[in-house]
PDB file of N, CA and C in Angstrom:
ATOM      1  N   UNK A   1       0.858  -1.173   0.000  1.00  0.00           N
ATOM      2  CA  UNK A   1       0.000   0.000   0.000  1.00  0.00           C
ATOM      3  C   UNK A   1       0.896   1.226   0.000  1.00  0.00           C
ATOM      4  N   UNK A   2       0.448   1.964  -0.815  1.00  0.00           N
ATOM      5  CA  UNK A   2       1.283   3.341  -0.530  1.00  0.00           C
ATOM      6  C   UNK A   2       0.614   4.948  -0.571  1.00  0.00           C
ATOM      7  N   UNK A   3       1.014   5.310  -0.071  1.00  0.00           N
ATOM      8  CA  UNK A   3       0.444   6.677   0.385  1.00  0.00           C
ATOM      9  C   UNK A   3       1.591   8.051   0.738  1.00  0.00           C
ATOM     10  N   UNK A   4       1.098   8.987   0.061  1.00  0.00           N
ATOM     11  CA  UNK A   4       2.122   9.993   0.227  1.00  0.00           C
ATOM     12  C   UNK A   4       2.267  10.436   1.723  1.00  0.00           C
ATOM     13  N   UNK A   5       3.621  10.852   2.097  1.00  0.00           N
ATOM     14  CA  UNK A   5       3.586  11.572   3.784  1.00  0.00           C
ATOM     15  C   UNK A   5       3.043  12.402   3.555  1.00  0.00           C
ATOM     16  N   UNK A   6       2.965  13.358   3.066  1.00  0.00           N
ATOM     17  CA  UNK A   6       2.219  15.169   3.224  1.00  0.00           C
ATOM     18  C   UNK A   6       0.645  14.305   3.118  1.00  0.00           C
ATOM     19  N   UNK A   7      -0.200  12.998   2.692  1.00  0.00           N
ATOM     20  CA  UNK A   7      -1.202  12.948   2.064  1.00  0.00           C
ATOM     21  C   UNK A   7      -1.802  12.550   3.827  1.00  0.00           C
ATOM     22  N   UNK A   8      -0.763  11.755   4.637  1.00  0.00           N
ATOM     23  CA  UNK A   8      -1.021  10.977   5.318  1.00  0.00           C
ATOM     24  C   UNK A   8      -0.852  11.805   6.487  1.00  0.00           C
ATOM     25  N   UNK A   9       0.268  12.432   6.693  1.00  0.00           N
ATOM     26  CA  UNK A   9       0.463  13.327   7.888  1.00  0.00           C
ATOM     27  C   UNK A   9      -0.502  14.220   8.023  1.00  0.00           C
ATOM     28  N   UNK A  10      -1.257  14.939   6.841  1.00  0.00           N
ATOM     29  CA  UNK A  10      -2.965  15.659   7.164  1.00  0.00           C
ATOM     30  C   UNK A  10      -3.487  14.477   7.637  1.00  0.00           C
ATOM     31  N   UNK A  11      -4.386  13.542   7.177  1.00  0.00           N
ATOM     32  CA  UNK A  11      -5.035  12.283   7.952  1.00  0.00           C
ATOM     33  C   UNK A  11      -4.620  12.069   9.129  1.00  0.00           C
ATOM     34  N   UNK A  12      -3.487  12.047   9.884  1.00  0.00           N
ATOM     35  CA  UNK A  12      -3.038  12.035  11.199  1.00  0.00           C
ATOM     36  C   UNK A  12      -3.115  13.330  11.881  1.00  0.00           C
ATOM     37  N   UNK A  13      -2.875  14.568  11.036  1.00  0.00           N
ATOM     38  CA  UNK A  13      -2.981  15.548  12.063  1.00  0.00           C
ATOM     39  C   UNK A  13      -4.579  16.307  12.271  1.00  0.00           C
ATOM     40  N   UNK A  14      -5.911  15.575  11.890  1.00  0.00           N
ATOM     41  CA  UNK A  14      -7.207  15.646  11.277  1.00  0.00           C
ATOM     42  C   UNK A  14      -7.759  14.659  12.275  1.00  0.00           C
ATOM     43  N   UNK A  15      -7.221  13.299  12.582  1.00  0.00           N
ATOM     44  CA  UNK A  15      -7.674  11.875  13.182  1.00  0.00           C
ATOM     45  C   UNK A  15      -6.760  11.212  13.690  1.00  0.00           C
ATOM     46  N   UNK A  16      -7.470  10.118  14.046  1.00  0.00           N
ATOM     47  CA  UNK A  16      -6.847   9.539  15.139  1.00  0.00           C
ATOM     48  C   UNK A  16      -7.216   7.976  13.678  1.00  0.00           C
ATOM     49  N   UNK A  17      -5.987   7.120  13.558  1.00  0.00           N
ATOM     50  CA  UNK A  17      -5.608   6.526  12.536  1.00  0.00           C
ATOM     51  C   UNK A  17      -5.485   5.235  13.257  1.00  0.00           C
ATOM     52  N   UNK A  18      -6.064   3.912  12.881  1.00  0.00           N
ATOM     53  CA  UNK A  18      -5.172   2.407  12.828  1.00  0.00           C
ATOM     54  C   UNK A  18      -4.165   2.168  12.116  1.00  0.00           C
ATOM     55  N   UNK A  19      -3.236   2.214  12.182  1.00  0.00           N
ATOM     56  CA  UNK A  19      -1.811   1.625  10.974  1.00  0.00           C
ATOM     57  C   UNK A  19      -1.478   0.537  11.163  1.00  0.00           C
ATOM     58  N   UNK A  20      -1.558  -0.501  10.287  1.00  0.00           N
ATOM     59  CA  UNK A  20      -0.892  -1.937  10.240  1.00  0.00           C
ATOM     60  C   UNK A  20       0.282  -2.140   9.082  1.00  0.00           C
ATOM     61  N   UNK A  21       1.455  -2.391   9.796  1.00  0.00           N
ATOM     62  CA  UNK A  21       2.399  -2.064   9.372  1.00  0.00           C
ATOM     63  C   UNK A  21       3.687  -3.571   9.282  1.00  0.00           C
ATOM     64  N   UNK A  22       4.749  -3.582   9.061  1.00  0.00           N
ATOM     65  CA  UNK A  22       5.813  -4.566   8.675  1.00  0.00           C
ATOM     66  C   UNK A  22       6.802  -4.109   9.532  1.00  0.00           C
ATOM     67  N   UNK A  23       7.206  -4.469  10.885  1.00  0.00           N
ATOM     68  CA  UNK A  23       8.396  -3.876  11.670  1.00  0.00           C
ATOM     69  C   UNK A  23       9.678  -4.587  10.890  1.00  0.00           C
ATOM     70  N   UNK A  24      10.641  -3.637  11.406  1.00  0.00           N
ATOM     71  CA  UNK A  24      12.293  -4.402  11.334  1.00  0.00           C
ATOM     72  C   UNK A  24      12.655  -5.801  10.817  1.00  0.00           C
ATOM     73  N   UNK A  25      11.988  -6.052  12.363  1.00  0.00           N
ATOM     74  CA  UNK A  25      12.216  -7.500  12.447  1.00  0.00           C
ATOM     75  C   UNK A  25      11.537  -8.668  11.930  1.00  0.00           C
ATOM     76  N   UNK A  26      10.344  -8.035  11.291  1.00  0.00           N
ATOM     77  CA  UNK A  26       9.135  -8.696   9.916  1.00  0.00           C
ATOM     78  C   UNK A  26       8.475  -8.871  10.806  1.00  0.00           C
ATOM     79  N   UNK A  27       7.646  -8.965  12.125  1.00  0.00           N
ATOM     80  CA  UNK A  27       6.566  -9.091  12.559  1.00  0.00           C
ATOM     81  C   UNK A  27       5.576  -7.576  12.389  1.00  0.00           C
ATOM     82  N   UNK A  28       4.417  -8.091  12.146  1.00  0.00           N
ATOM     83  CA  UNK A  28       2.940  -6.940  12.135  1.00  0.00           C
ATOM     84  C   UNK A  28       2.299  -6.221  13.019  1.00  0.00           C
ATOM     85  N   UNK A  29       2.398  -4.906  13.225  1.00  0.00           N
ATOM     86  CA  UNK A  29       2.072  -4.450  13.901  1.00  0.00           C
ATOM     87  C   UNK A  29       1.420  -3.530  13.841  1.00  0.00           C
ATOM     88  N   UNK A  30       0.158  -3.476  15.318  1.00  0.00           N
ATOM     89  CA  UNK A  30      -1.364  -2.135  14.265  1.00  0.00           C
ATOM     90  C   UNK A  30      -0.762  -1.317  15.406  1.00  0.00           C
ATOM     91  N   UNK A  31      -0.962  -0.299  15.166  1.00  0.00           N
ATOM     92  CA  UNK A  31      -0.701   0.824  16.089  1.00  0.00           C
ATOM     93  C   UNK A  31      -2.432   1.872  15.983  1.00  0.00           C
ATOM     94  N   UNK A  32      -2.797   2.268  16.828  1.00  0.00           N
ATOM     95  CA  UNK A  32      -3.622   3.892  17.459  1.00  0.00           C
ATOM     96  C   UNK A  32      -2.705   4.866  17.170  1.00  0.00           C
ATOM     97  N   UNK A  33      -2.654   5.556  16.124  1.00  0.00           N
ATOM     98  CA  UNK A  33      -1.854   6.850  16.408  1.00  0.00           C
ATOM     99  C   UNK A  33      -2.154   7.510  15.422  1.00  0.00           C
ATOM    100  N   UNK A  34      -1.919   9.086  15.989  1.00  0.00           N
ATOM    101  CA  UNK A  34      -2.900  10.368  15.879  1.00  0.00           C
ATOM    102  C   UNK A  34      -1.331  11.650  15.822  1.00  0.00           C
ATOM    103  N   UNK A  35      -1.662  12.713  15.074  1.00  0.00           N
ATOM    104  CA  UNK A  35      -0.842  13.761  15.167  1.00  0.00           C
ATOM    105  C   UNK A  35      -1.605  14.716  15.631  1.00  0.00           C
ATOM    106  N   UNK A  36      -2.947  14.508  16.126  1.00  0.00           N
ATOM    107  CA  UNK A  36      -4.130  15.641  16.264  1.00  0.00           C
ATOM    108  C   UNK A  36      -3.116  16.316  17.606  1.00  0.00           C
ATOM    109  N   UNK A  37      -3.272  17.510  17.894  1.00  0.00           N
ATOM    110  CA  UNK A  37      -2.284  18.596  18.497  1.00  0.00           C
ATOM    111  C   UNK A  37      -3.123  18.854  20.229  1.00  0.00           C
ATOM    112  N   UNK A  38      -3.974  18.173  19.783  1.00  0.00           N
ATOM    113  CA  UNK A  38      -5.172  17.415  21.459  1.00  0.00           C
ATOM    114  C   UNK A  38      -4.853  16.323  21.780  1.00  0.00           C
ATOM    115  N   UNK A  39      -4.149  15.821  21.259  1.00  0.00           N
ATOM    116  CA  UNK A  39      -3.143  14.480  21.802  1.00  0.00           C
ATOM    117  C   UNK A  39      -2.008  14.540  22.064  1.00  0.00           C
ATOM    118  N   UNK A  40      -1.513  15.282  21.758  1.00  0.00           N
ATOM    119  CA  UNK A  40      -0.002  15.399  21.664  1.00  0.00           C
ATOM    120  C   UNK A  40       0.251  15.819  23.028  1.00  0.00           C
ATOM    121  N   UNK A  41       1.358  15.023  23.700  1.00  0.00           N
ATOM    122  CA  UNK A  41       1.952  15.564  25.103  1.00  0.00           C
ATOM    123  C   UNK A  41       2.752  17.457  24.514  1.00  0.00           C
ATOM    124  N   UNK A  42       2.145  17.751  26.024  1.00  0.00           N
ATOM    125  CA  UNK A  42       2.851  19.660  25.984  1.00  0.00           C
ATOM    126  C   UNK A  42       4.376  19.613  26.901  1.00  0.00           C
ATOM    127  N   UNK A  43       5.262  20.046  25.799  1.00  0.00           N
ATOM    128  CA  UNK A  43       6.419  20.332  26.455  1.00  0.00           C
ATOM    129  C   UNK A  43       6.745  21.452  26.783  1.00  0.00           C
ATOM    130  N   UNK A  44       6.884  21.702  27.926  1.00  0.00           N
ATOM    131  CA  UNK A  44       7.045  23.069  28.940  1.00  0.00           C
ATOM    132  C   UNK A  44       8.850  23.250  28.644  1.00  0.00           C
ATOM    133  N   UNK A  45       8.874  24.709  28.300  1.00  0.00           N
ATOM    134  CA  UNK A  45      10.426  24.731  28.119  1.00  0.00           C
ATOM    135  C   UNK A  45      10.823  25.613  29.406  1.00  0.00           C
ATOM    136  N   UNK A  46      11.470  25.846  30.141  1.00  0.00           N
ATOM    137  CA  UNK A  46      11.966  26.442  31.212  1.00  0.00           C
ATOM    138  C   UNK A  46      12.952  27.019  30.875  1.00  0.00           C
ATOM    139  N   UNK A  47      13.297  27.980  31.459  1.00  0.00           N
ATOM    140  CA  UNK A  47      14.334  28.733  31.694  1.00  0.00           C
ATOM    141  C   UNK A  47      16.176  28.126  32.056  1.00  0.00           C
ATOM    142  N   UNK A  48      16.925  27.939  31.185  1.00  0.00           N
ATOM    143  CA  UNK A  48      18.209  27.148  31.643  1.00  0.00           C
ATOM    144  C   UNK A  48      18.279  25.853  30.978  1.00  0.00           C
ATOM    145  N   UNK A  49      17.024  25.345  30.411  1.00  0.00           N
ATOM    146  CA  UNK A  49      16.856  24.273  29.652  1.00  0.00           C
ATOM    147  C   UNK A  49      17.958  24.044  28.427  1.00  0.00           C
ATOM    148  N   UNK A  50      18.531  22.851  28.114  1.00  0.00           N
ATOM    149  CA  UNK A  50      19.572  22.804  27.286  1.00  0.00           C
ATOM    150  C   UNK A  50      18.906  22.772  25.683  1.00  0.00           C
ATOM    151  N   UNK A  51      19.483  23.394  25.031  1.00  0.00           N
ATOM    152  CA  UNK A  51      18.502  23.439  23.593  1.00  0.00           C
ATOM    153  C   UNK A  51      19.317  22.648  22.791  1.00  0.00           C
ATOM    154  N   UNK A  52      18.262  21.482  22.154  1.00  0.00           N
ATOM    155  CA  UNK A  52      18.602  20.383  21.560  1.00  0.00           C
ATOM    156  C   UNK A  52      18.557  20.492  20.015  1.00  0.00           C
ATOM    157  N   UNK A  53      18.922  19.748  19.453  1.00  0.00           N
ATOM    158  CA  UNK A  53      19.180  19.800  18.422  1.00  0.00           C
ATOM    159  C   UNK A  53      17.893  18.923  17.714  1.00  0.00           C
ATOM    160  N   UNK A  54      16.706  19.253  17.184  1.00  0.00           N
ATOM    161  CA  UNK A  54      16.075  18.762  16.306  1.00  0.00           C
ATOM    162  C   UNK A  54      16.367  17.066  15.869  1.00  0.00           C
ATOM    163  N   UNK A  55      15.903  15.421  15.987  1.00  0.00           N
ATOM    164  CA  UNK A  55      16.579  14.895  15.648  1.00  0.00           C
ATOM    165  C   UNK A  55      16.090  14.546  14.109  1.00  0.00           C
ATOM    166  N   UNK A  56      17.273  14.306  13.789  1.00  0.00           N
ATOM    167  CA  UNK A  56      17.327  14.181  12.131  1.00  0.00           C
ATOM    168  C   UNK A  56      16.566  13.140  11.424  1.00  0.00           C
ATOM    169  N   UNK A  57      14.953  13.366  10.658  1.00  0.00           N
ATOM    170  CA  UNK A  57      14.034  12.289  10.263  1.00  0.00           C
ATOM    171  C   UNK A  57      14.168  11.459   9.020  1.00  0.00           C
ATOM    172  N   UNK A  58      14.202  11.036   8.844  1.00  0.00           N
ATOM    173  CA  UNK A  58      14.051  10.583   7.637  1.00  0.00           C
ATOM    174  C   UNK A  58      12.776  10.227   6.844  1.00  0.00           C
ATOM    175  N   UNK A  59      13.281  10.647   5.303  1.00  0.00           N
ATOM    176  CA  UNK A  59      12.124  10.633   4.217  1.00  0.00           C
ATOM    177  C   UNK A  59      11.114   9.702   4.391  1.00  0.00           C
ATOM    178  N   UNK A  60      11.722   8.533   4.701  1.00  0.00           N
ATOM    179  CA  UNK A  60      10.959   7.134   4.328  1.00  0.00           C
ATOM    180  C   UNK A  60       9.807   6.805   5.847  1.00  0.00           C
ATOM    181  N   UNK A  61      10.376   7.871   6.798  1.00  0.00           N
ATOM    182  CA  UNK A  61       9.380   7.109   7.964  1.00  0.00           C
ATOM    183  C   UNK A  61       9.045   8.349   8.582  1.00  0.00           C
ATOM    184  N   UNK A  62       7.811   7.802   9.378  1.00  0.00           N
ATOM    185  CA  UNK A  62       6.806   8.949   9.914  1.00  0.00           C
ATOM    186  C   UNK A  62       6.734   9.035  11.525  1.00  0.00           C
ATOM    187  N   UNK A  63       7.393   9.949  12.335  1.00  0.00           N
ATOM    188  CA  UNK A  63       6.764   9.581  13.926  1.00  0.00           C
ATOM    189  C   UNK A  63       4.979  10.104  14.314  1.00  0.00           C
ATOM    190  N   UNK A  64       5.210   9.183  15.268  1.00  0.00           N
ATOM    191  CA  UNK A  64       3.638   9.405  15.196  1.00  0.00           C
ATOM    192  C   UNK A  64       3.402   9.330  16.943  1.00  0.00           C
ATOM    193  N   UNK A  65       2.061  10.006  17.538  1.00  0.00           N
ATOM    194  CA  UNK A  65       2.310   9.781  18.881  1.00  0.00           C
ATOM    195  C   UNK A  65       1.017   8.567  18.725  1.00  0.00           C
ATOM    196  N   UNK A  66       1.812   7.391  19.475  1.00  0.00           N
ATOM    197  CA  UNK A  66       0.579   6.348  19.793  1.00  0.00           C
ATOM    198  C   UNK A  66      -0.174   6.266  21.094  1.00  0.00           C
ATOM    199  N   UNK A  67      -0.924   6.281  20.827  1.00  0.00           N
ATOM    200  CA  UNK A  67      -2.351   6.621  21.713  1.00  0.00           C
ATOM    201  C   UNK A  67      -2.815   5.622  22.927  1.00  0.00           C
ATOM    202  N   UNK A  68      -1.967   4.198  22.358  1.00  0.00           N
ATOM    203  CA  UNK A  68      -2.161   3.235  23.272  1.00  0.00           C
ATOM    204  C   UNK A  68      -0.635   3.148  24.544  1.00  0.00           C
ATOM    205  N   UNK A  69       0.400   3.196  23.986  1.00  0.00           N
ATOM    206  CA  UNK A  69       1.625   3.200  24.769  1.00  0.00           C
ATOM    207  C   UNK A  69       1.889   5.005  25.194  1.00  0.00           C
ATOM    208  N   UNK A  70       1.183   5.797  24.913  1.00  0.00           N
ATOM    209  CA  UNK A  70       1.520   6.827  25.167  1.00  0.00           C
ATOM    210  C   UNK A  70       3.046   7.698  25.047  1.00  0.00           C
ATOM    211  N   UNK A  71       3.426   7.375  23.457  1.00  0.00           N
ATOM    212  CA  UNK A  71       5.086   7.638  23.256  1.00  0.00           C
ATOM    213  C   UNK A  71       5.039   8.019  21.885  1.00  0.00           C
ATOM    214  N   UNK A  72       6.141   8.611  21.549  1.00  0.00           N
ATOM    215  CA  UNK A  72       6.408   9.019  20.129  1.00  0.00           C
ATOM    216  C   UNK A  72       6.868   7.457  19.823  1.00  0.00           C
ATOM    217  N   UNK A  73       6.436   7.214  18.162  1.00  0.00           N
ATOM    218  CA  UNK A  73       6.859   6.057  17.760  1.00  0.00           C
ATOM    219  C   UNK A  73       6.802   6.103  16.035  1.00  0.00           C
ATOM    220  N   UNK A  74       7.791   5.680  15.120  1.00  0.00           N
ATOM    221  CA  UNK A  74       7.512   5.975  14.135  1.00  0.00           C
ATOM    222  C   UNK A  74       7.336   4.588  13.081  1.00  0.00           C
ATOM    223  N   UNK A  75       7.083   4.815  12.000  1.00  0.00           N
ATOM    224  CA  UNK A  75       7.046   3.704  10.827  1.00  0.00           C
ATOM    225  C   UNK A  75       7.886   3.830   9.663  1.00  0.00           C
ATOM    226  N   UNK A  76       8.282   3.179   8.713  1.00  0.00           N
ATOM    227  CA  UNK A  76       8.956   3.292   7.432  1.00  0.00           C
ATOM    228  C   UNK A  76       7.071   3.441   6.337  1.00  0.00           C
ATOM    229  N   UNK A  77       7.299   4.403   5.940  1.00  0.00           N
ATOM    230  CA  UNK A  77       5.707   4.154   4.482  1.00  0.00           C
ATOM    231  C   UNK A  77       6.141   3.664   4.120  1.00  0.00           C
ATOM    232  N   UNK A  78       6.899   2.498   3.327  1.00  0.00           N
ATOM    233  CA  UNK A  78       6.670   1.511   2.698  1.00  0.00           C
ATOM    234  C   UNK A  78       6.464   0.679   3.426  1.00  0.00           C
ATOM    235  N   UNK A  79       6.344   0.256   4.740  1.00  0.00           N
ATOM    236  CA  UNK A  79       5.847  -0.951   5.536  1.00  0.00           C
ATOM    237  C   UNK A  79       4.617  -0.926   5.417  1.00  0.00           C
ATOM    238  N   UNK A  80       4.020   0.371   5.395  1.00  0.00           N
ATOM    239  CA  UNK A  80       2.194  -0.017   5.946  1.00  0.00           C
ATOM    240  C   UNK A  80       1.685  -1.449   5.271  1.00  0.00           C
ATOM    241  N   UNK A  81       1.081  -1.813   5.700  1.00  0.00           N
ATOM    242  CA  UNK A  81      -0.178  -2.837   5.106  1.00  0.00           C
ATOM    243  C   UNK A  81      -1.733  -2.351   5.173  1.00  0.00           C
ATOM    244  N   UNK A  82      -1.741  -1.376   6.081  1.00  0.00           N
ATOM    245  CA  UNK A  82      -3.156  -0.915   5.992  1.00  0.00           C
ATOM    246  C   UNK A  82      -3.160   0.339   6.668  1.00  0.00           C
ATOM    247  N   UNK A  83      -4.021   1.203   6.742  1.00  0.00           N
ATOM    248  CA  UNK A  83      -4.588   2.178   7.660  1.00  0.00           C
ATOM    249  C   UNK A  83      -6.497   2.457   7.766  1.00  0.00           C
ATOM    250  N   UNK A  84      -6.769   2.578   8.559  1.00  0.00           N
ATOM    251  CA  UNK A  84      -7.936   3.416   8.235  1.00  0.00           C
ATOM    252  C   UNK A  84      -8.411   4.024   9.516  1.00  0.00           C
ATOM    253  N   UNK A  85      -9.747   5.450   9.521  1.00  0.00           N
ATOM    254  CA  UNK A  85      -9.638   6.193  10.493  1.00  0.00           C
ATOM    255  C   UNK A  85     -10.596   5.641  11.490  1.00  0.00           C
ATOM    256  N   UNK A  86     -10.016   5.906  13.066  1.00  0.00           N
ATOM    257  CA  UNK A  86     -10.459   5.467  13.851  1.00  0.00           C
ATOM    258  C   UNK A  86     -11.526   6.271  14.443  1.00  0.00           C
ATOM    259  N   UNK A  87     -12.476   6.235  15.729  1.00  0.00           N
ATOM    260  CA  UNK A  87     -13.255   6.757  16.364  1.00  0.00           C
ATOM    261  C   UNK A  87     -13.001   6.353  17.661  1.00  0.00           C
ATOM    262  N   UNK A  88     -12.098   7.366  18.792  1.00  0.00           N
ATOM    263  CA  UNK A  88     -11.805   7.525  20.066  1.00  0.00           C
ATOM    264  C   UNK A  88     -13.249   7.205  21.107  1.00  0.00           C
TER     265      UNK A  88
END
């Protein structure tokens, strides 16, 4: 299955998404995950805080916050096997 990031990252930042996907290690995995900005954990920056360096993404994969483990977690798009939109 394939799907553009800019096509898919609106759909995630719009809904809350099932993704079934092809890990690393070849086992399948569905993930809950949403870019909606009402999900997303708020990072408080403080005063003295060390400023980090952006980490460096790559083309081929998407982070996403999952809804069930409560963590940033990402995919390769060419793994998906499926998606479609969920109802919280």
């Amino acid at each position: 299955m394939t799907i553009e990031k800019t096509q898919l990252k609106k759909l995630l930042s719009e809904n809350t998404l099932t993704v079934t996907f092809n890990k690393k290690d070849g086992t399948q995995r569905t993930m809950l995950c949403t870019l909606m900005p009402g999900h997303l954990p708020v990072v408080e920056k403080r005063e003295g805080d060390e400023v980090k360096e952006p980490k460096k993404q790559s083309e081929e994969s998407l982070p996403v916050w999952d809804l069930e483990k409560k963590a940033w977690r990402a995919f390769r798009l060419d793994s998906i096997v499926s998606y479609s939109i969920s109802s919280l």
